[in-house]
PDB file of N, CA and C in Angstrom:
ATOM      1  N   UNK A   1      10.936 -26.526 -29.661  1.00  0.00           N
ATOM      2  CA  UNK A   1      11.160 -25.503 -28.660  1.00  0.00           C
ATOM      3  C   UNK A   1       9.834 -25.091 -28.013  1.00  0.00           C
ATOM      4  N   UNK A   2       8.780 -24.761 -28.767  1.00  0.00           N
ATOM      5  CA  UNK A   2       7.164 -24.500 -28.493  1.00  0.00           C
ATOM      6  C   UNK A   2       7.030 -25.813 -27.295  1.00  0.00           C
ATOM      7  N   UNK A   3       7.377 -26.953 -27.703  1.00  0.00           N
ATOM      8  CA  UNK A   3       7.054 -27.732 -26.648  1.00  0.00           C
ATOM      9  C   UNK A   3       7.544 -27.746 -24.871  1.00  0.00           C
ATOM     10  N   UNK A   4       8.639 -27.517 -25.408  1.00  0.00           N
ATOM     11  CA  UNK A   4       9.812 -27.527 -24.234  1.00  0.00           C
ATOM     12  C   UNK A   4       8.982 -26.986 -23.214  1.00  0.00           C
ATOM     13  N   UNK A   5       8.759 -25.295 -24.006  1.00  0.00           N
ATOM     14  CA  UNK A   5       7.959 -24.324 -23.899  1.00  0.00           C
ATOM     15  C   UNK A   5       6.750 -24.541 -23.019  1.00  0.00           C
ATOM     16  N   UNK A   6       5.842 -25.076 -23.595  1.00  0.00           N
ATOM     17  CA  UNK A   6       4.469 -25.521 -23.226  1.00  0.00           C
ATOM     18  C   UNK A   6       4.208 -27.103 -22.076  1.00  0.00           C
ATOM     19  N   UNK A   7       5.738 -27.426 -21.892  1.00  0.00           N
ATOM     20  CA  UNK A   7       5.729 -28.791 -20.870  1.00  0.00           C
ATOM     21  C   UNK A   7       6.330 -27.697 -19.699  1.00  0.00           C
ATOM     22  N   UNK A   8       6.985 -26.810 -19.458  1.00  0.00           N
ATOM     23  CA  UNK A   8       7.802 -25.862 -18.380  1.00  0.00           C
ATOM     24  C   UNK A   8       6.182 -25.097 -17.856  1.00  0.00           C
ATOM     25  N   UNK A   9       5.572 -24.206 -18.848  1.00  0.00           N
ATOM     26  CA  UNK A   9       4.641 -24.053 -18.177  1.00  0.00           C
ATOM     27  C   UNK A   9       3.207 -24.215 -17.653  1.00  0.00           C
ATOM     28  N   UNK A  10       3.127 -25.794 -18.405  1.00  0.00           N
ATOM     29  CA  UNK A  10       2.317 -27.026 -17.059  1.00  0.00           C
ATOM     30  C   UNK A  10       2.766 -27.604 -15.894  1.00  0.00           C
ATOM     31  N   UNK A  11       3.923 -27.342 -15.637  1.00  0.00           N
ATOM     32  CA  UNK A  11       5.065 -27.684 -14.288  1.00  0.00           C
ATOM     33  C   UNK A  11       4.722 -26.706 -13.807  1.00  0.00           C
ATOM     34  N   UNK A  12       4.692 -25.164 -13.994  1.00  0.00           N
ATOM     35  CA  UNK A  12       5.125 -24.450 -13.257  1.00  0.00           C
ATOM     36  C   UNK A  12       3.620 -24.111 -12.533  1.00  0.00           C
ATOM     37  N   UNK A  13       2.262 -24.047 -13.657  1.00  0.00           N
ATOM     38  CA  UNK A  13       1.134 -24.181 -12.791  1.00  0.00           C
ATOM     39  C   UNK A  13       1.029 -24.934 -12.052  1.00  0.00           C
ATOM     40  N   UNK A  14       1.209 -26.200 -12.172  1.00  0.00           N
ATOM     41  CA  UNK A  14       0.918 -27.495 -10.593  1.00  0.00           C
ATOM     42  C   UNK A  14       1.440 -26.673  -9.809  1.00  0.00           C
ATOM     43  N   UNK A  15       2.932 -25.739  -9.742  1.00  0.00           N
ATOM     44  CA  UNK A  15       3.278 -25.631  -8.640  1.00  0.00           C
ATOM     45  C   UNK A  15       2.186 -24.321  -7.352  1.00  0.00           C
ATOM     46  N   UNK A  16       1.428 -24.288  -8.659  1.00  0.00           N
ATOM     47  CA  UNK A  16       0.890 -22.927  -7.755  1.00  0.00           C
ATOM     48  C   UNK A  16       2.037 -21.532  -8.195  1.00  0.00           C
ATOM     49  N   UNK A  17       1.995 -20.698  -7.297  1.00  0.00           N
ATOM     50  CA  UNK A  17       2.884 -19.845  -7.502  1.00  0.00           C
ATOM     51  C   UNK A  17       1.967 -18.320  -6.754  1.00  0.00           C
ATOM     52  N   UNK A  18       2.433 -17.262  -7.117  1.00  0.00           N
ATOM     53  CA  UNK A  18       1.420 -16.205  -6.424  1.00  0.00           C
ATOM     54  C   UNK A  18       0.174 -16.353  -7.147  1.00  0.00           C
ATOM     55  N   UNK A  19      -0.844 -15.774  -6.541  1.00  0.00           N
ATOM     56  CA  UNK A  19      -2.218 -15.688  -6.266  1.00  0.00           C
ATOM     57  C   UNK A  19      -1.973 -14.597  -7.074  1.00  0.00           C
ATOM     58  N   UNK A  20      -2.899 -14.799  -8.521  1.00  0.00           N
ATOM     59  CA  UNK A  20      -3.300 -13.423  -9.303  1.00  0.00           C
ATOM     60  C   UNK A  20      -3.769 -12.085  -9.295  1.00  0.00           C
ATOM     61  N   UNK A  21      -4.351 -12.335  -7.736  1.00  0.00           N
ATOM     62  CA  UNK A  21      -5.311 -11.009  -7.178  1.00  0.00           C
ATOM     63  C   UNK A  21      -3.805 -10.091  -6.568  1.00  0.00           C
ATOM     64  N   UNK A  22      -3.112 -10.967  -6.425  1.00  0.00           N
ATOM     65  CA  UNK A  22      -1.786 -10.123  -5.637  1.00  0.00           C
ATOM     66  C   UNK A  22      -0.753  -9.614  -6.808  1.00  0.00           C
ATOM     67  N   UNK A  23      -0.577 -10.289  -7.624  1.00  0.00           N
ATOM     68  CA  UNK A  23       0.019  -9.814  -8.742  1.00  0.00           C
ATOM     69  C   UNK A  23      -0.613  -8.360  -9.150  1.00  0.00           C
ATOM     70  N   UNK A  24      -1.828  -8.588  -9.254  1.00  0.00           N
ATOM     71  CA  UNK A  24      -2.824  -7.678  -9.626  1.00  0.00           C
ATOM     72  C   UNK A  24      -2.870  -6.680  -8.555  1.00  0.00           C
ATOM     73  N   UNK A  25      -2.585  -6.746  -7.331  1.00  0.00           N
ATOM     74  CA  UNK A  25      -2.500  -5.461  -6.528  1.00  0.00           C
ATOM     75  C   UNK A  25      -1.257  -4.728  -6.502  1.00  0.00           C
ATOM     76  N   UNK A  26      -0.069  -5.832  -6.307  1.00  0.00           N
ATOM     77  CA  UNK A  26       1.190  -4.901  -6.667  1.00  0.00           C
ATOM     78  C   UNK A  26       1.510  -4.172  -7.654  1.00  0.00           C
ATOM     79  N   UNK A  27       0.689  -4.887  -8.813  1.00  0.00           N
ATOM     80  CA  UNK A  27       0.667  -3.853 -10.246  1.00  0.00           C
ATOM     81  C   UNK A  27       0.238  -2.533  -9.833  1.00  0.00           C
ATOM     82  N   UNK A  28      -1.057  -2.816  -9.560  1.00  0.00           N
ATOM     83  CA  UNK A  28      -2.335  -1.446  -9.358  1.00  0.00           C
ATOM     84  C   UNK A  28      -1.200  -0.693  -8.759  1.00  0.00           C
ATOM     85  N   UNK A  29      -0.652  -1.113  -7.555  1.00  0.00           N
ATOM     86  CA  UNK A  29       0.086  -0.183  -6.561  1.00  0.00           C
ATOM     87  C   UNK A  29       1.500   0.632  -7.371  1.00  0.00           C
ATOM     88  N   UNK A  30       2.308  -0.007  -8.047  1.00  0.00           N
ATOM     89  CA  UNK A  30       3.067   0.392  -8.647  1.00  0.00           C
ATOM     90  C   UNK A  30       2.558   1.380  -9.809  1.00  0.00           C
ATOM     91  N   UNK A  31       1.520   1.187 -10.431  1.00  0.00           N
ATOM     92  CA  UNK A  31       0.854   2.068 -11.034  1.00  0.00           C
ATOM     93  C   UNK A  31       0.570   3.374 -10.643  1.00  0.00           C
ATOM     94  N   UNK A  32      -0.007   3.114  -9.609  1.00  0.00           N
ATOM     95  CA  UNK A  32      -0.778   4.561  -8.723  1.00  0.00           C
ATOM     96  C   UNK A  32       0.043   5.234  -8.024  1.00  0.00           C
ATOM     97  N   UNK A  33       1.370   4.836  -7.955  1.00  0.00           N
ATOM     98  CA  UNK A  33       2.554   5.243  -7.133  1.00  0.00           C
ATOM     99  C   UNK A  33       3.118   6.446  -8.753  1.00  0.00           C
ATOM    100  N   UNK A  34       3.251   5.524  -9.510  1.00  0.00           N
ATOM    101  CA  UNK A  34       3.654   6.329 -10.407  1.00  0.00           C
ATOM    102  C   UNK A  34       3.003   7.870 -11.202  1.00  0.00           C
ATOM    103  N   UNK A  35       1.173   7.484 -11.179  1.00  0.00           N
ATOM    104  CA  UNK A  35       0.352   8.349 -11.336  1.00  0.00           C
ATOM    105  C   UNK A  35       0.549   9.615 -10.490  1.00  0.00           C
ATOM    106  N   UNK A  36       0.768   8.910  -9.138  1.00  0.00           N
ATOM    107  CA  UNK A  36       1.048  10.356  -7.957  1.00  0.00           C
ATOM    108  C   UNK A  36       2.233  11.036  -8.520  1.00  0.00           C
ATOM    109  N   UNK A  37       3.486  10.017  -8.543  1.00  0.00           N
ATOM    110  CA  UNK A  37       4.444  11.303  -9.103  1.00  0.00           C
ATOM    111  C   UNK A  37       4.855  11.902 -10.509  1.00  0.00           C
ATOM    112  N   UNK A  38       3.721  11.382 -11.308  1.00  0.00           N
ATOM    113  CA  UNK A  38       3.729  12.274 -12.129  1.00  0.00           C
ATOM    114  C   UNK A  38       2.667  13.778 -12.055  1.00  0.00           C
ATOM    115  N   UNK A  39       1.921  13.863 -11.222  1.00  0.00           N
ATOM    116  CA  UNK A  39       0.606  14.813 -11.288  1.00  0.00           C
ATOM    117  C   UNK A  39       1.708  15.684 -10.268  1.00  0.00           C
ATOM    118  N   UNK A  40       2.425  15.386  -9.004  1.00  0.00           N
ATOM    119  CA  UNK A  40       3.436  15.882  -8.654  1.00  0.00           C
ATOM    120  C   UNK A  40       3.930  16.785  -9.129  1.00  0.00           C
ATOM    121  N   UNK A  41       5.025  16.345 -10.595  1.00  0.00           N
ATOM    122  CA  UNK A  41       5.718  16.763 -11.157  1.00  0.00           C
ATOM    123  C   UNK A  41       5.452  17.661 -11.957  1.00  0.00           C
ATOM    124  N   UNK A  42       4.004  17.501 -12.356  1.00  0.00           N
ATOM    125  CA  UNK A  42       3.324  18.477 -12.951  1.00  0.00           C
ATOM    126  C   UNK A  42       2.708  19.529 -12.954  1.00  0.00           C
ATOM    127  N   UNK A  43       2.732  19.732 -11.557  1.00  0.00           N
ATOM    128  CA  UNK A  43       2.294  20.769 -10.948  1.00  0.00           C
ATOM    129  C   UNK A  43       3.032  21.801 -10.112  1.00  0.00           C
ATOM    130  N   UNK A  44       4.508  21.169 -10.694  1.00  0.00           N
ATOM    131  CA  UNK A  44       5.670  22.194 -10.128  1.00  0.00           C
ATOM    132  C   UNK A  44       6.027  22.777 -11.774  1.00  0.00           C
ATOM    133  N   UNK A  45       5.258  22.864 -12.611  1.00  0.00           N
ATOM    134  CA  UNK A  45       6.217  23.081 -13.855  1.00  0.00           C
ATOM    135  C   UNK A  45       4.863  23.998 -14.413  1.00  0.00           C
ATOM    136  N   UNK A  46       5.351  24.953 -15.595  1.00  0.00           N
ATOM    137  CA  UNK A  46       4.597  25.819 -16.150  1.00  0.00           C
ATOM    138  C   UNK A  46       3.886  25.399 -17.534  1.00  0.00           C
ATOM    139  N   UNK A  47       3.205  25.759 -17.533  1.00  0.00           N
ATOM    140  CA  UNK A  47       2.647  25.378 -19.058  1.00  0.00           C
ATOM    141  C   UNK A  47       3.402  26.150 -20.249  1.00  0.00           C
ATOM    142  N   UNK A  48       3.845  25.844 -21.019  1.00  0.00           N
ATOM    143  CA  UNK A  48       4.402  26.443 -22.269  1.00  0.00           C
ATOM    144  C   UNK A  48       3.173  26.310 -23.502  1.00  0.00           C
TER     145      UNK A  48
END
């Protein structure tokens, strides 16, 4: 199965696929999207 495994993803590099820097920005972005609405959320609420 490890093999199967490890022959699928030497196929799938030849093919190329997205560019890591973009992976890596949609992350960041989804990240920082989330950071905003939590500091948001936090600042409508009281401290206990």
């Amino acid at each position: 199965m490890l093999t199967t495994f490890l022959a699928a993803a030497e196929e799938g590099a030849e093919h190329g696929g997205p560019h890591p820097y973009v992976v890596g920005a949609i992350a960041l972005g989804i990240l920082l999207v989330l950071l905003l609405a939590l500091l948001a959320f936090g600042k409508g609420r009281e401290h206990s």
